[in-house]
C-alpha atoms as a PDB file:
ATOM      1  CA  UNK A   1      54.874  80.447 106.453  1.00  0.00           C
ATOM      2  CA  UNK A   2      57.637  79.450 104.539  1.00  0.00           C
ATOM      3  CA  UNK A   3      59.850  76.556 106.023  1.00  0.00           C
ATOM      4  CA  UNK A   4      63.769  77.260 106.038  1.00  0.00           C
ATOM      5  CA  UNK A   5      64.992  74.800 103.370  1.00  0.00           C
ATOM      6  CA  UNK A   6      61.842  76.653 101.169  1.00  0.00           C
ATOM      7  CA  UNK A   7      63.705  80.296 101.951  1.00  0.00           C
ATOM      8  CA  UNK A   8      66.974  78.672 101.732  1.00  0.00           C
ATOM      9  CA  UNK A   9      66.279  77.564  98.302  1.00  0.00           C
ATOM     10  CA  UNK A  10      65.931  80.784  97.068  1.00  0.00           C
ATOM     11  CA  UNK A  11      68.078  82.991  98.180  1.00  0.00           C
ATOM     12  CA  UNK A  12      71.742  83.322  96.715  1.00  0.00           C
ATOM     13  CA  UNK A  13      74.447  81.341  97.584  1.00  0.00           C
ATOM     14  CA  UNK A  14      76.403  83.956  99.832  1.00  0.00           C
ATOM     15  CA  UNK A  15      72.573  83.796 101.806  1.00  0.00           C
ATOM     16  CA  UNK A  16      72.380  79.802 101.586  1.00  0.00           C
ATOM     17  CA  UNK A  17      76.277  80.232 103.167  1.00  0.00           C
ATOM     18  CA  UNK A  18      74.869  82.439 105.593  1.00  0.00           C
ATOM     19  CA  UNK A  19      72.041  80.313 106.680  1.00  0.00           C
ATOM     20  CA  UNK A  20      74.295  77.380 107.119  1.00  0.00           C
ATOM     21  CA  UNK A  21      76.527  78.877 109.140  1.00  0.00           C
ATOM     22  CA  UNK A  22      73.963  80.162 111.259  1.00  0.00           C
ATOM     23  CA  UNK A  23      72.671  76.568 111.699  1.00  0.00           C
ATOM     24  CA  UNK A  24      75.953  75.450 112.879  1.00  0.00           C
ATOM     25  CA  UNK A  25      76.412  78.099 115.264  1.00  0.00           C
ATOM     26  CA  UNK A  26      72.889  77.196 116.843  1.00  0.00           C
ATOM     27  CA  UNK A  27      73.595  74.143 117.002  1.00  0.00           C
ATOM     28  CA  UNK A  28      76.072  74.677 119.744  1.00  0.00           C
ATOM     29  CA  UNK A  29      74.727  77.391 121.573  1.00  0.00           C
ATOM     30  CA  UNK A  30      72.606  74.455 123.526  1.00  0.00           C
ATOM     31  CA  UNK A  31      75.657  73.263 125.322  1.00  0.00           C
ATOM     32  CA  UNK A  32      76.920  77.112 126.445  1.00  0.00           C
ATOM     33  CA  UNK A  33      76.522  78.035 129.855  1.00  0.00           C
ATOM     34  CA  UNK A  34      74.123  80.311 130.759  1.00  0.00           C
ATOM     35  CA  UNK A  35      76.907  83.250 131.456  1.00  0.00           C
ATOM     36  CA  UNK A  36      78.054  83.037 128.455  1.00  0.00           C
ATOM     37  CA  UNK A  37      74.574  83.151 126.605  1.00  0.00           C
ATOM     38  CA  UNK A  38      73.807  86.346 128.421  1.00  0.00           C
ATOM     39  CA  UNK A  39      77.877  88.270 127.433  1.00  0.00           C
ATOM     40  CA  UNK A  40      76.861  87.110 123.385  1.00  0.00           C
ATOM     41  CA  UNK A  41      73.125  88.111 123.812  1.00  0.00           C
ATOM     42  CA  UNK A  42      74.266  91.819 125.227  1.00  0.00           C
ATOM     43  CA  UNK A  43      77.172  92.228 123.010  1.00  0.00           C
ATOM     44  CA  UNK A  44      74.268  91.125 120.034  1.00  0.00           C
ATOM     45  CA  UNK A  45      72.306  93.924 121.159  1.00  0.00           C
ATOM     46  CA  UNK A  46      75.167  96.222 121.212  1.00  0.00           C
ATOM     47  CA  UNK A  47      76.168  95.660 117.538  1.00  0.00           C
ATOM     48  CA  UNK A  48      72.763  96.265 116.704  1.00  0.00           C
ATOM     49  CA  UNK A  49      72.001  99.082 117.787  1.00  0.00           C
ATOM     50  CA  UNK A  50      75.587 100.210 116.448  1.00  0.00           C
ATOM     51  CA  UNK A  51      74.330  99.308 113.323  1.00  0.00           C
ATOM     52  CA  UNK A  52      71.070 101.324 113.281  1.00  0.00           C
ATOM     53  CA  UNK A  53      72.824 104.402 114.492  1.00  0.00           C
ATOM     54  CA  UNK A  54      74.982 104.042 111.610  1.00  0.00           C
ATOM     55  CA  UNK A  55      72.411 103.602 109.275  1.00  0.00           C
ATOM     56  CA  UNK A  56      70.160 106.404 110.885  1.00  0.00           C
ATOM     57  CA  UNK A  57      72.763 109.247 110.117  1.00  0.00           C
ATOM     58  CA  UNK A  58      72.592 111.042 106.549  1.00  0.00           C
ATOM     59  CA  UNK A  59      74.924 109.616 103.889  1.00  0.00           C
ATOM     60  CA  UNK A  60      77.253 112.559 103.246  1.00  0.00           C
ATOM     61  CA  UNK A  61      77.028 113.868  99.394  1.00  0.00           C
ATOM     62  CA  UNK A  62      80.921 113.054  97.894  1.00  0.00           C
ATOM     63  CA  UNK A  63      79.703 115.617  95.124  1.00  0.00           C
ATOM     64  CA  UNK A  64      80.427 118.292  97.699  1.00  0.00           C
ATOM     65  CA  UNK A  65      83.843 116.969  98.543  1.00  0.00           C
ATOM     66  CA  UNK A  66      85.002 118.136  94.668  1.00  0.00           C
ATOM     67  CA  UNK A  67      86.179 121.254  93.566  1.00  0.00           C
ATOM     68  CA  UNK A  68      84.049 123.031  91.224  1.00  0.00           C
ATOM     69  CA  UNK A  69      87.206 123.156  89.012  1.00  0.00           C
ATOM     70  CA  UNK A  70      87.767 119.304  88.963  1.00  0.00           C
ATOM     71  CA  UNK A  71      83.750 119.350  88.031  1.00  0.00           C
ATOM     72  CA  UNK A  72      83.500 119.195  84.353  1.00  0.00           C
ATOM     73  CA  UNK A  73      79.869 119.813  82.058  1.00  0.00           C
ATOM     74  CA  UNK A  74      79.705 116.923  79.255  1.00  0.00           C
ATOM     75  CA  UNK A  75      80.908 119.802  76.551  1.00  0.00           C
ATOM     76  CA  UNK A  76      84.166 120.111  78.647  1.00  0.00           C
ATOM     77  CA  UNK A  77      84.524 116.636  79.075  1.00  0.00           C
ATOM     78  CA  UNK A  78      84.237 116.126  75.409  1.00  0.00           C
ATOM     79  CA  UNK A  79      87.279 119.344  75.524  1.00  0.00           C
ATOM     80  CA  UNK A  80      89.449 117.276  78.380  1.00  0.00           C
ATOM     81  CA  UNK A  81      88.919 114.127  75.552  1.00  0.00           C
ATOM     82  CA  UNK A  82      89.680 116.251  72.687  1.00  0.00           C
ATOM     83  CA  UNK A  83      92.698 118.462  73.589  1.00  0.00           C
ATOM     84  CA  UNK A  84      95.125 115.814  74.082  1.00  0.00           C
ATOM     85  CA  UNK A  85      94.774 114.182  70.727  1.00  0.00           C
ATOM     86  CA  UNK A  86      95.029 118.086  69.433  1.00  0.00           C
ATOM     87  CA  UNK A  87      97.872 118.307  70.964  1.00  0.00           C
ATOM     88  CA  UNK A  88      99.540 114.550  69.859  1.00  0.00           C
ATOM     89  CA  UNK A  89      99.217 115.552  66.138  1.00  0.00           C
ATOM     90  CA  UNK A  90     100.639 119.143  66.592  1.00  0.00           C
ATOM     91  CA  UNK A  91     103.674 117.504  68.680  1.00  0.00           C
ATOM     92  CA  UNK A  92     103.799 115.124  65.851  1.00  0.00           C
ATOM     93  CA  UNK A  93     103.449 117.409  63.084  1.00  0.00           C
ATOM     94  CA  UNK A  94     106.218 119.685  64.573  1.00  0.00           C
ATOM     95  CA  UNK A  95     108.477 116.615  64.635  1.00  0.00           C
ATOM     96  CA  UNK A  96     108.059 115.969  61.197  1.00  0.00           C
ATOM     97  CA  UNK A  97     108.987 119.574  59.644  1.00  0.00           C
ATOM     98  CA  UNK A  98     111.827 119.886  61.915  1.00  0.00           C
ATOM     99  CA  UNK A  99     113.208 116.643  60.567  1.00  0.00           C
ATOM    100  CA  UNK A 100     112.053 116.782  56.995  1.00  0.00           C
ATOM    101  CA  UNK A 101     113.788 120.196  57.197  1.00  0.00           C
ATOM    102  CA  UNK A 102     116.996 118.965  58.753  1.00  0.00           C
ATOM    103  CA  UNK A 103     117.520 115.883  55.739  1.00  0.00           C
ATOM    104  CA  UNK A 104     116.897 118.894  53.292  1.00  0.00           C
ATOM    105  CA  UNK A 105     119.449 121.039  54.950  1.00  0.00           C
ATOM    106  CA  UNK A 106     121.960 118.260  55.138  1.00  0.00           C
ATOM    107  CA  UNK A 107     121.633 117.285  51.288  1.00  0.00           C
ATOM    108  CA  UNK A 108     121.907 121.038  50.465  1.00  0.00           C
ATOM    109  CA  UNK A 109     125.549 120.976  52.486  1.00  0.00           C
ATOM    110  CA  UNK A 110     126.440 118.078  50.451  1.00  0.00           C
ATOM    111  CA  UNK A 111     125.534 119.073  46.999  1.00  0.00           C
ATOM    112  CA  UNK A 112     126.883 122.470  47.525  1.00  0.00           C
ATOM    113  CA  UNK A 113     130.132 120.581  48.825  1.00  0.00           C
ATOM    114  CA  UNK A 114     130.234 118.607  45.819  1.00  0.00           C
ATOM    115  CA  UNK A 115     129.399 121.546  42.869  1.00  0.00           C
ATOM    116  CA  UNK A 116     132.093 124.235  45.039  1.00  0.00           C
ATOM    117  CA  UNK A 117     135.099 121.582  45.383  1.00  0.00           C
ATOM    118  CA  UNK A 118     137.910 121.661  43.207  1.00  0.00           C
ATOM    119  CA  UNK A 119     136.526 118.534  41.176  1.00  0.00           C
ATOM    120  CA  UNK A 120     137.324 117.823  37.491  1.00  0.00           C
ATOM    121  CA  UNK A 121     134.422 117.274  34.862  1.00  0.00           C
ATOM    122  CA  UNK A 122     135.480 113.849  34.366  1.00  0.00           C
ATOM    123  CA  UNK A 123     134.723 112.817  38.080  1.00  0.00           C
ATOM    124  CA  UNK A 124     131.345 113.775  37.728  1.00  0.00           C
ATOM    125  CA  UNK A 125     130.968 110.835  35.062  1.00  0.00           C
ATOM    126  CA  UNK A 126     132.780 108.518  36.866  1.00  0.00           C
ATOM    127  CA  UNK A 127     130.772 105.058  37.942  1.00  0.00           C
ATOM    128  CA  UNK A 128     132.329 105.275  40.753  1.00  0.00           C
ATOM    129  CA  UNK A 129     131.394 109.001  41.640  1.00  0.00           C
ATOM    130  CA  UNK A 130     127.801 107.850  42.261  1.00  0.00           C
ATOM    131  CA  UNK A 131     128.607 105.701  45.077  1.00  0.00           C
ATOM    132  CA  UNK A 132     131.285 108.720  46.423  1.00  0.00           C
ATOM    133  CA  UNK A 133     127.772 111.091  46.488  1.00  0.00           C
ATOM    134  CA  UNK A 134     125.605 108.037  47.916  1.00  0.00           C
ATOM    135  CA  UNK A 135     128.341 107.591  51.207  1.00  0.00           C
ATOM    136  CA  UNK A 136     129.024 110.996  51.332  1.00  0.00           C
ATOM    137  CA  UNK A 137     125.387 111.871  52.089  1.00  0.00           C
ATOM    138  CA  UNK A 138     124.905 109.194  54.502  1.00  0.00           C
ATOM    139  CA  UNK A 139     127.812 110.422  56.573  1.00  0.00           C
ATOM    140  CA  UNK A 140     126.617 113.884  56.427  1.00  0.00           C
ATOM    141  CA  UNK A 141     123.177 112.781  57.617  1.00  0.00           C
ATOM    142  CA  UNK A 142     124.778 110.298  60.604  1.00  0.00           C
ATOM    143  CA  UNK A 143     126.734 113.557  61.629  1.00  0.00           C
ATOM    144  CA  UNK A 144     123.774 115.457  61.756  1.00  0.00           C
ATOM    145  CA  UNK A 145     122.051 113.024  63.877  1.00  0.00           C
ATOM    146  CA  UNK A 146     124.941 112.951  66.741  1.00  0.00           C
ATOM    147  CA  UNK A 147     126.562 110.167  67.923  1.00  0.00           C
ATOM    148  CA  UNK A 148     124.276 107.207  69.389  1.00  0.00           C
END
């Protein structure tokens, strides 16, 4: 038979803690009255046989406890994992032809602006008529866009 310090040494360290503390508690039970041996020996016995009740009755199944909705075969799972990045890129792609749409709409209003107003030909060659066309379309997109 195997002497403590022998099982000691190979057990893990949270059963080397155990052991140890197990020695120190022994240690004092020799100076405990005899009353007092007898309430921790019963109340021992108690919490053992506590124990093995609870270890006697069936482990209940949590597989039961889930709706058969909630319970998914691996080619659903691979749907749950799919349809949200579906859905991502469709969002995004929607974004982007509303807005791409919305800048082409906005330079349409300001070219039309610009060929319908009462403008001489002269303006159009203007150095300065480049920069009018460059604001004016900025402020037409900014109004489109709202206020911040």
């Amino acid at each position: 038979m195997k002497s403590r310090q022998e099982t000691l040494g190979s057990a893990s360290p949270s059963d080397r803690f155990g052991g140890r503390v197990a020695a120190c508690l022994t240690v004092g039970t020799d100076e405990l009255p005899e009353a007092q041996l007898a309430r921790l020996e019963a109340a021992r016995s108690r919490a053992l046989g506590r124990k093995k009740k609870a270890l006697s009755r069936p482990m209940r199944s949590t597989a039961r406890r889930i709706p058969s909705w909630l319970q998914l075969s691996s080619r659903g799972l691979k749907l749950a994992t799919v349809v949200p990045f579906v859905l991502l890129a469709a969002g995004l792609w929607t974004i982007d032809t509303v807005t791409s749409e919305n800048l082409s709409s906005d330079i349409a209003e300001v070219e039309l602006r610009l060929l319908t107003s009462k403008l001489p030909l002269a303006a159009y060659t203007d150095p300065g008529f480049a920069e009018f066309v460059r604001r004016d379309r900025q402020n037409a997109v900014a109004a489109a866009d709202g206020p911040t």
